[in-house]
Protein backbone atom coordinates (compact mmCIF):
# COMPACT_ATOMS: atom_id res chain seq x y z
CA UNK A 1 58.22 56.29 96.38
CA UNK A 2 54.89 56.32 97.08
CA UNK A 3 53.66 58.26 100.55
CA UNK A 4 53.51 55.18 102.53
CA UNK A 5 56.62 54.46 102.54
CA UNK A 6 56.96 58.00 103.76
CA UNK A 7 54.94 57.60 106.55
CA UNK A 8 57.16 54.35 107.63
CA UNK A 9 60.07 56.45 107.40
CA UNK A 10 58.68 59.50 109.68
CA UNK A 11 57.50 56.73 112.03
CA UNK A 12 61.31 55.34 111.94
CA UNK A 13 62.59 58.82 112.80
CA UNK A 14 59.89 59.50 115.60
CA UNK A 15 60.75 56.66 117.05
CA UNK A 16 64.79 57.13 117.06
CA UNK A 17 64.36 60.43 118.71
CA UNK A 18 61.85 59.09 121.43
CA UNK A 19 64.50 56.26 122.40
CA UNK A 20 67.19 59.16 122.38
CA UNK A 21 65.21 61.51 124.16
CA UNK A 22 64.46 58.49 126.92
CA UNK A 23 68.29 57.19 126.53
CA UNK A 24 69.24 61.10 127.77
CA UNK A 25 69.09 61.23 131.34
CA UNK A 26 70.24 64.18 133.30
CA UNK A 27 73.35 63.39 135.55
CA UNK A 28 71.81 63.97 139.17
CA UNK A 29 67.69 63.61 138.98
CA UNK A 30 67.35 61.07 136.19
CA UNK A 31 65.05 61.62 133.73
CA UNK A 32 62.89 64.92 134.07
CA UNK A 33 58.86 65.41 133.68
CA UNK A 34 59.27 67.44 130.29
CA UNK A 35 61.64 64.30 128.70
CA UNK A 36 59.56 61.87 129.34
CA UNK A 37 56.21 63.71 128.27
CA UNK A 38 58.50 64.51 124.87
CA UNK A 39 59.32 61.06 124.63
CA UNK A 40 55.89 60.10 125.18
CA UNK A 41 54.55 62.53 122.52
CA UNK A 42 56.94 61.14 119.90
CA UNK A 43 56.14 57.19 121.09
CA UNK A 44 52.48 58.08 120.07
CA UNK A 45 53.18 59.91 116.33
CA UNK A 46 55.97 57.38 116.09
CA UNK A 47 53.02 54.77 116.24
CA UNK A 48 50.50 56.86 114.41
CA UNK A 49 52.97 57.44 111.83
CA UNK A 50 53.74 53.47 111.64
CA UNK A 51 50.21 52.09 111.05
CA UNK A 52 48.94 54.85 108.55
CA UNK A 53 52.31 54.01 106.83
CA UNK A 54 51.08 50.15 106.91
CA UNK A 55 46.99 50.61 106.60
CA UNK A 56 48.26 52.75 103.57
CA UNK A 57 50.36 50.54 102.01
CA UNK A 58 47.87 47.54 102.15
């Protein structure tokens, strides 16, 4: 398996726990400052992850 493929994978992950971190609101406030900078953070190395994955497999 060569290490793009890898790198598609980790982007796959990133980007499951940024749509979990976003699906988990808190009961009363909605979501909070720190979830949505998380979520944010993972969205962006979710990305990164993707398109080195791609520019690495071309």
């Amino acid at each position: 398996m060569g290490f793009g493929v890898v790198l598609l994978v980790l982007g796959g992950f990133l980007l499951g726990g940024a749509y979990s971190i976003w699906k988990a609101d808190s009961d009363t406030r909605g979501r909070t400052g720190p979830q949505v900078g998380f979520a944010v953070v993972l969205l962006v190395g979710a990305v990164l992850a993707t398109a080195s994955g791609i520019l690495r497999l071309v």
